[in-house]
Structure formats: structure tokens, C-alpha cells
PDB file of N, CA and C in Angstrom:
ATOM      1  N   UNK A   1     -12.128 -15.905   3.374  1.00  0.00           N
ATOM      2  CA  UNK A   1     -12.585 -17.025   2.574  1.00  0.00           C
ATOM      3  C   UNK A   1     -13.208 -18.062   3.498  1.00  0.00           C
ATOM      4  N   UNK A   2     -14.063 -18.482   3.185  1.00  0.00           N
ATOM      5  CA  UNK A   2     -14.590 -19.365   4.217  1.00  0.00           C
ATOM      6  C   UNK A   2     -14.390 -20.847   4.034  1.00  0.00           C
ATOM      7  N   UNK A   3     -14.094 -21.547   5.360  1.00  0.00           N
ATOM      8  CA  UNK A   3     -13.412 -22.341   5.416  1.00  0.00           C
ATOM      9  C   UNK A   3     -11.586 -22.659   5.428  1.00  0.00           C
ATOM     10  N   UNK A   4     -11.119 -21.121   5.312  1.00  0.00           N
ATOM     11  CA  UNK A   4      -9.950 -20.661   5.839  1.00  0.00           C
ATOM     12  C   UNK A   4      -9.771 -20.254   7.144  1.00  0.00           C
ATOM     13  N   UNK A   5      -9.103 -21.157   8.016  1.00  0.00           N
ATOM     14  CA  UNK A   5      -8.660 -20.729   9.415  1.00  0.00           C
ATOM     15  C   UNK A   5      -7.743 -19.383   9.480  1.00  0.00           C
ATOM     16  N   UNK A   6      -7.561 -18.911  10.845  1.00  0.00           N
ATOM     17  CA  UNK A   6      -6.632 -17.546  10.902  1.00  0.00           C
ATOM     18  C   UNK A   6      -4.969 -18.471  10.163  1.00  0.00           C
ATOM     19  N   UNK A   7      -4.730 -19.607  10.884  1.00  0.00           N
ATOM     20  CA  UNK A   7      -3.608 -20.668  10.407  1.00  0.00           C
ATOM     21  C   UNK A   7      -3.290 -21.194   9.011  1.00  0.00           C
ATOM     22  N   UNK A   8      -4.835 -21.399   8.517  1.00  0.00           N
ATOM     23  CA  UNK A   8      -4.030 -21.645   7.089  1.00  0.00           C
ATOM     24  C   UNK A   8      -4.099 -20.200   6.418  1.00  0.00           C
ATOM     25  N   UNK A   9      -4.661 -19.267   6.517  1.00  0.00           N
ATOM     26  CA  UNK A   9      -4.573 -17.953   6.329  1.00  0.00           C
ATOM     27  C   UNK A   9      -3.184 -17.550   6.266  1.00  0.00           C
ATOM     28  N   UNK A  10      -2.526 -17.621   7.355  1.00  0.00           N
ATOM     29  CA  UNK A  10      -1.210 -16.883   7.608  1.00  0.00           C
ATOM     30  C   UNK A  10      -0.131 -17.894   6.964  1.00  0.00           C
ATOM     31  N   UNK A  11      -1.048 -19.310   6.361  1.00  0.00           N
ATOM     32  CA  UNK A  11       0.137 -19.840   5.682  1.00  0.00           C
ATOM     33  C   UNK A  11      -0.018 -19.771   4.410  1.00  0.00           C
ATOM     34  N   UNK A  12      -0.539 -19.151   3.737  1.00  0.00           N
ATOM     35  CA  UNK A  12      -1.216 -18.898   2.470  1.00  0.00           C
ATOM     36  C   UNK A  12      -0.610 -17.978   2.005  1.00  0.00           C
ATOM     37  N   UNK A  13      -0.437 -16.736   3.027  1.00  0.00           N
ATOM     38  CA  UNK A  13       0.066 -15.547   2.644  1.00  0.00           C
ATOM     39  C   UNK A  13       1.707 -15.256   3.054  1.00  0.00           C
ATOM     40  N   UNK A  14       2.196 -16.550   3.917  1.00  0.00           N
ATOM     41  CA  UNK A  14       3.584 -16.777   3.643  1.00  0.00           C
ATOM     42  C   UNK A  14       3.898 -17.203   2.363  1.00  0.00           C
ATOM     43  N   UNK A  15       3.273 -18.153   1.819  1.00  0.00           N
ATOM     44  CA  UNK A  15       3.569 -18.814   1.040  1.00  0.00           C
ATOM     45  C   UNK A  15       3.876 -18.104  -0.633  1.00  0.00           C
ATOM     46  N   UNK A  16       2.799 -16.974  -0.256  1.00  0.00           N
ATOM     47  CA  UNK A  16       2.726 -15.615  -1.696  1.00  0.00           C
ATOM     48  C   UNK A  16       3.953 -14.816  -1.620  1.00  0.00           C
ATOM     49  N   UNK A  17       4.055 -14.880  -0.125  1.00  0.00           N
ATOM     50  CA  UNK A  17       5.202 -13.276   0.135  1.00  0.00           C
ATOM     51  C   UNK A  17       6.335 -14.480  -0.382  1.00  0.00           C
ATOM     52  N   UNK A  18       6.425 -15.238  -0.207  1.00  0.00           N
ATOM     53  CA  UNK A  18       7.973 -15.997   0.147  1.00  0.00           C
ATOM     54  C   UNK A  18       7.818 -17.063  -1.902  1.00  0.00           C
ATOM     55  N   UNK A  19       7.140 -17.238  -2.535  1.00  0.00           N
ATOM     56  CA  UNK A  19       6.950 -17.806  -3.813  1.00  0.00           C
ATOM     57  C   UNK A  19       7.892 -17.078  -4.885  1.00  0.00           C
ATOM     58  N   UNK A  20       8.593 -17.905  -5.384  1.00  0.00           N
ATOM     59  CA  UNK A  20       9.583 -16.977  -6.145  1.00  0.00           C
ATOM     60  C   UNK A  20       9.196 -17.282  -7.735  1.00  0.00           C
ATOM     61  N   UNK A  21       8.607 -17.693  -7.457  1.00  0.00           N
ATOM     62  CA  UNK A  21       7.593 -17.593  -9.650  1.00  0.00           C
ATOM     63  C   UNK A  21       6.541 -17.008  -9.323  1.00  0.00           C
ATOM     64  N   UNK A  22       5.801 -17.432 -10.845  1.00  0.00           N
ATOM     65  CA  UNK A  22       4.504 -15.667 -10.806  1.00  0.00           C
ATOM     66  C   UNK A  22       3.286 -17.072 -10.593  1.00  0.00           C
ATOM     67  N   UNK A  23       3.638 -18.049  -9.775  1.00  0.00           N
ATOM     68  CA  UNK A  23       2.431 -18.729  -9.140  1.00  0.00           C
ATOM     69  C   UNK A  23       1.162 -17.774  -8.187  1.00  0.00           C
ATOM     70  N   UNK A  24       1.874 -16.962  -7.581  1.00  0.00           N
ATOM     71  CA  UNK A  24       0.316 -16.363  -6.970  1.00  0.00           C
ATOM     72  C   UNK A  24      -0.100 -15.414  -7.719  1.00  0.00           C
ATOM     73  N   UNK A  25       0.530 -14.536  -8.457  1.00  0.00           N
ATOM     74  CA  UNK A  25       0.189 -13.819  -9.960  1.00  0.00           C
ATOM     75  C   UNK A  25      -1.052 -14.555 -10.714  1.00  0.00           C
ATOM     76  N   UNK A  26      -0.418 -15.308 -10.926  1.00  0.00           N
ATOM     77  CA  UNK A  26      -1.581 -16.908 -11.729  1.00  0.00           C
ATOM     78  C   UNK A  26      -2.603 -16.865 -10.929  1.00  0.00           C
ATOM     79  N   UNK A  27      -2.910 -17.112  -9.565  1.00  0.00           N
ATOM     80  CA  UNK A  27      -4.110 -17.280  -9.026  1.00  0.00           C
ATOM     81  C   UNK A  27      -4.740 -16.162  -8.723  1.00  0.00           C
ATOM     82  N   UNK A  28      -4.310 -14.980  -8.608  1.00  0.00           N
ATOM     83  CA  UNK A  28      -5.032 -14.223  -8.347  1.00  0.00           C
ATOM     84  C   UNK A  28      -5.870 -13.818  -9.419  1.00  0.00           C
ATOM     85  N   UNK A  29      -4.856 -13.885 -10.892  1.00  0.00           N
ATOM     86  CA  UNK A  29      -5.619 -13.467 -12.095  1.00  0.00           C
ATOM     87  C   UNK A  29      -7.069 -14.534 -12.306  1.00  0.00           C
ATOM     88  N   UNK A  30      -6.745 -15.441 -12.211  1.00  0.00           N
ATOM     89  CA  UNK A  30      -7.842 -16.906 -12.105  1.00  0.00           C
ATOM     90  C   UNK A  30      -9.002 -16.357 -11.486  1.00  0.00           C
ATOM     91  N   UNK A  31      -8.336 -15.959  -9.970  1.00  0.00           N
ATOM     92  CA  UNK A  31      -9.631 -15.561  -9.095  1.00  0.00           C
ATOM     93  C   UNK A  31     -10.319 -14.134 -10.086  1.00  0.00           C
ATOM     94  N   UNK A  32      -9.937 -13.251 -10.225  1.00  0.00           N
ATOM     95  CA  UNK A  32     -10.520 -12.081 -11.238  1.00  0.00           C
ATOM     96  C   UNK A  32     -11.185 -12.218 -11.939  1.00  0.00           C
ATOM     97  N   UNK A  33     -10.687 -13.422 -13.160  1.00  0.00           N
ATOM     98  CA  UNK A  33     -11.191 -13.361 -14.381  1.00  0.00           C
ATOM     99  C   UNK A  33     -12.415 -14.667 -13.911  1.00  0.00           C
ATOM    100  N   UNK A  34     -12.436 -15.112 -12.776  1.00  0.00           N
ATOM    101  CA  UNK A  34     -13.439 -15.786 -12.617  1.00  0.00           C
ATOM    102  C   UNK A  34     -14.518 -15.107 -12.206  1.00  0.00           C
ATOM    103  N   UNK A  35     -14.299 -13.951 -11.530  1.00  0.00           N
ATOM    104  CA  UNK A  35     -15.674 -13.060 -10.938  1.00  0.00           C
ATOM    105  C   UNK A  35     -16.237 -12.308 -11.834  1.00  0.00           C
ATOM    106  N   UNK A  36     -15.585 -11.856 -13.177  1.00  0.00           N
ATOM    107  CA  UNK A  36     -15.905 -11.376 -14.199  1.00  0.00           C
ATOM    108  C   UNK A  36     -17.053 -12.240 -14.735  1.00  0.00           C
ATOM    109  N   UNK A  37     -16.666 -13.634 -15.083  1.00  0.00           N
ATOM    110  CA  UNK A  37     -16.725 -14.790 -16.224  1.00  0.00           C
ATOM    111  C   UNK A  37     -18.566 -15.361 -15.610  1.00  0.00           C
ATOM    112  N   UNK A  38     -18.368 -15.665 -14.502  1.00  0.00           N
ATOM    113  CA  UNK A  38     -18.960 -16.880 -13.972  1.00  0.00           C
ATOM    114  C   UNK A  38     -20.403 -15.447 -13.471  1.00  0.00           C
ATOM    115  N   UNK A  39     -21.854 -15.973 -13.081  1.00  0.00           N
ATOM    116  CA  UNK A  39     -22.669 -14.935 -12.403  1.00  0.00           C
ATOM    117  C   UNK A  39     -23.717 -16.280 -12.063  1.00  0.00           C
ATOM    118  N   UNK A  40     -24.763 -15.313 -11.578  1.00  0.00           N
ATOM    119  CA  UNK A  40     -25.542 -16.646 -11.244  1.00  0.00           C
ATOM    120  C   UNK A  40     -26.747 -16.848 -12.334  1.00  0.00           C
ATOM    121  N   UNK A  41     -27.535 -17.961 -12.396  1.00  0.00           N
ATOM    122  CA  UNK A  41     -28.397 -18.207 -13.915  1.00  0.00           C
ATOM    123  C   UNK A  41     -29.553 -17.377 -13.368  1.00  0.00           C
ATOM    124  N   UNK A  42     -30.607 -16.382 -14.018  1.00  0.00           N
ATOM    125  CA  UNK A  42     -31.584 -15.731 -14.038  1.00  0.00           C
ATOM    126  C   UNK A  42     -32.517 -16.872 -13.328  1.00  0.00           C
ATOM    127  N   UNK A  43     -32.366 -17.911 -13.950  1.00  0.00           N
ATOM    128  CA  UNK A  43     -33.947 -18.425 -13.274  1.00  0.00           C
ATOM    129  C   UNK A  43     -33.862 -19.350 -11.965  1.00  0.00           C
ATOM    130  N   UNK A  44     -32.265 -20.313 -11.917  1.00  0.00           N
ATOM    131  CA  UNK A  44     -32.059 -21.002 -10.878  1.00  0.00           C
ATOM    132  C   UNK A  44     -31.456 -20.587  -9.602  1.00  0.00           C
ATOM    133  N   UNK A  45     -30.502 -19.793 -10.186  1.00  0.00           N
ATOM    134  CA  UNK A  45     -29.738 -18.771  -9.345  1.00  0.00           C
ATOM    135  C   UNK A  45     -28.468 -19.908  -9.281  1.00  0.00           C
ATOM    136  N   UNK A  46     -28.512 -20.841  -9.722  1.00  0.00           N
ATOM    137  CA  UNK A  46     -26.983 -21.827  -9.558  1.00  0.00           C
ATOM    138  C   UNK A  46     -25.700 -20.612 -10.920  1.00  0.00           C
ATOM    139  N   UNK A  47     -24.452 -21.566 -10.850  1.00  0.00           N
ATOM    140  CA  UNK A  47     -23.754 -20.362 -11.725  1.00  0.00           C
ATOM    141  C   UNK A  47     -23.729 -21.135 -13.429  1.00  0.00           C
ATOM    142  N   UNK A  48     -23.654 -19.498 -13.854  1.00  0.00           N
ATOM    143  CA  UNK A  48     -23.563 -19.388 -15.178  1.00  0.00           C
ATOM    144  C   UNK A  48     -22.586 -18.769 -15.882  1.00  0.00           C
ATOM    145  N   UNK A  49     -22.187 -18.987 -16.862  1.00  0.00           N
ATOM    146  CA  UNK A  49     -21.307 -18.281 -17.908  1.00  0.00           C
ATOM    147  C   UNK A  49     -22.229 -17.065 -18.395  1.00  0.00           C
ATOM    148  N   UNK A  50     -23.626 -17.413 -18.804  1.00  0.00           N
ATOM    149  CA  UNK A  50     -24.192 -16.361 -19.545  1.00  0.00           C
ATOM    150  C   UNK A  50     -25.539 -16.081 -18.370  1.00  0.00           C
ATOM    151  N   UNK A  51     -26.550 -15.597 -19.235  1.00  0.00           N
ATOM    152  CA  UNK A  51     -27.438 -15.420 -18.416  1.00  0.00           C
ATOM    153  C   UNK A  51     -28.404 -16.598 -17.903  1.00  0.00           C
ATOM    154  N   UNK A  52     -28.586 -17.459 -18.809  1.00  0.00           N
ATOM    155  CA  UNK A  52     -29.078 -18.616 -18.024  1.00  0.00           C
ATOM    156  C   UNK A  52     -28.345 -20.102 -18.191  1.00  0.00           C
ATOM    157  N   UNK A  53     -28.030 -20.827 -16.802  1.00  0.00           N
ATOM    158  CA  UNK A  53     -27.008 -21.953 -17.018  1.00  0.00           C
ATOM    159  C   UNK A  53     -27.337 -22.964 -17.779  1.00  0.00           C
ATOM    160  N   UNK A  54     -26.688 -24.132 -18.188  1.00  0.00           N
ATOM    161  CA  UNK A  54     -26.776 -24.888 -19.440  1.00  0.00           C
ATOM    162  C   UNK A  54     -28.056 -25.962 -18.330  1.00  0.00           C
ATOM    163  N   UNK A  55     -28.151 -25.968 -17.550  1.00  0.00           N
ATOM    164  CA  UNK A  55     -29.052 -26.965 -16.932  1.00  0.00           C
ATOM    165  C   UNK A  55     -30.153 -26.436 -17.390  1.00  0.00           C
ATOM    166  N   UNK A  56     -30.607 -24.948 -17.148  1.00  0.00           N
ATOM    167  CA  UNK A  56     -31.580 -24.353 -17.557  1.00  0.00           C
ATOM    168  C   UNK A  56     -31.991 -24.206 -18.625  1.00  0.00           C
ATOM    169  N   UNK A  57     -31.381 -23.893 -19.529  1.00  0.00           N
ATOM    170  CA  UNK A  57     -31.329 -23.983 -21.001  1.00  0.00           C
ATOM    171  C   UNK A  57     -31.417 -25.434 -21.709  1.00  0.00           C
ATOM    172  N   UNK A  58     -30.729 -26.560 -21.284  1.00  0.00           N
ATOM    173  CA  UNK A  58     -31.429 -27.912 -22.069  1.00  0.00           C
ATOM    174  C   UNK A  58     -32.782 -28.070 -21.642  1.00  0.00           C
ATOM    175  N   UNK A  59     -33.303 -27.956 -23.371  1.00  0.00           N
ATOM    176  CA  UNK A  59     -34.223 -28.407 -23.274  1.00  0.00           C
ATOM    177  C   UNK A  59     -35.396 -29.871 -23.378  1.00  0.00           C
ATOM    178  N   UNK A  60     -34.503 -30.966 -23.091  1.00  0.00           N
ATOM    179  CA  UNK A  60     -34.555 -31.907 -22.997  1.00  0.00           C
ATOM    180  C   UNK A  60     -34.705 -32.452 -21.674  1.00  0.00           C
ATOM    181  N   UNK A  61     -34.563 -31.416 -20.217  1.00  0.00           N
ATOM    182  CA  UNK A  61     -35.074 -32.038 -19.051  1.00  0.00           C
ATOM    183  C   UNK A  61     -36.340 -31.190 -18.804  1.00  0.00           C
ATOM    184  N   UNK A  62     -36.805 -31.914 -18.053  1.00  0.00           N
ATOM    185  CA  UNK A  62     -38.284 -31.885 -17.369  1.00  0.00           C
ATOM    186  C   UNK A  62     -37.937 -30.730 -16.364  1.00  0.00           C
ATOM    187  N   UNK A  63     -38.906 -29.828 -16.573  1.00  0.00           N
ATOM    188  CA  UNK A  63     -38.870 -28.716 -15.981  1.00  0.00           C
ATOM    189  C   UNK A  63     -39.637 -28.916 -14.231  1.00  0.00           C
ATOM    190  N   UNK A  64     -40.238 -30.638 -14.248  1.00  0.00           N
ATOM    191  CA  UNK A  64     -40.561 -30.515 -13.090  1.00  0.00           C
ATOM    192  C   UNK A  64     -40.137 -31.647 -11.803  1.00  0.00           C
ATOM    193  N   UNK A  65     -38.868 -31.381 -12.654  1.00  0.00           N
ATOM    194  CA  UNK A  65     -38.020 -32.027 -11.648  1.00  0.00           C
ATOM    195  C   UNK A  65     -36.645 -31.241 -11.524  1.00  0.00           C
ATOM    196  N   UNK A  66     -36.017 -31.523  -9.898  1.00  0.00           N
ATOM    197  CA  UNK A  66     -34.938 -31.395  -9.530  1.00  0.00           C
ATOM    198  C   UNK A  66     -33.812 -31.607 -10.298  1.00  0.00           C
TER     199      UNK A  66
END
């Protein structure tokens, strides 16, 4: 993961092995159902739920601006 040191790494994965509720259960499912859910928008490439993101799709901004 980037922006994970080898240190907080190895404390991350103490923290899973040694967690006695279904807290890392929970995040991992999160992380899953987020790679499923989320993709990037066809035309901006920022992320989307569907195929193109809601920035892209209102059509109320100016297409020639940032």
C-alpha cells in the first residue's frame, strides 16, 4: 500500500492477527466491495460508481473548464 512503511506494515498486521472482533473482517470486506463498486469515469478517468462520474455527467458545468 503506498504510503505504508515496512513499520506500520508489521503493525497493521499485528494488530489483525492479535484483534479479537470481526474488525479486520469488516475492512477487508470494505476493501472488496470497494474494488468491485468504484472504476474509473470513461471520459475523465477520475472514479466512478458507473460508467461516467457525476462531475461528468452534470450537465450544468462548462465543459471548458477544470
Amino acid at each position: 500500500m503506498p504510503g505504508v512503511g515496512p513499520r506500520s506494515a508489521e503493525r497493521i498486521a499485528l494488530w489483525m492477527v492479535r484483534a479479537r472482533d470481526d474488525q479486520p473482517e469488516q475492512i477487508s470486506r470494505a476493501i472488496a466491495d470497494t474494488r468491485q463498486a468504484i472504476r474509473s469515469c470513461k471520459l475523465c478517468g477520475f472514479f466512478a460508481a458507473g460508467e461516467i462520474c457525476d462531475i461528468c455527467v452534470d450537465s450544468s458545468r462548462s465543459t471548458e473548464l477544470l
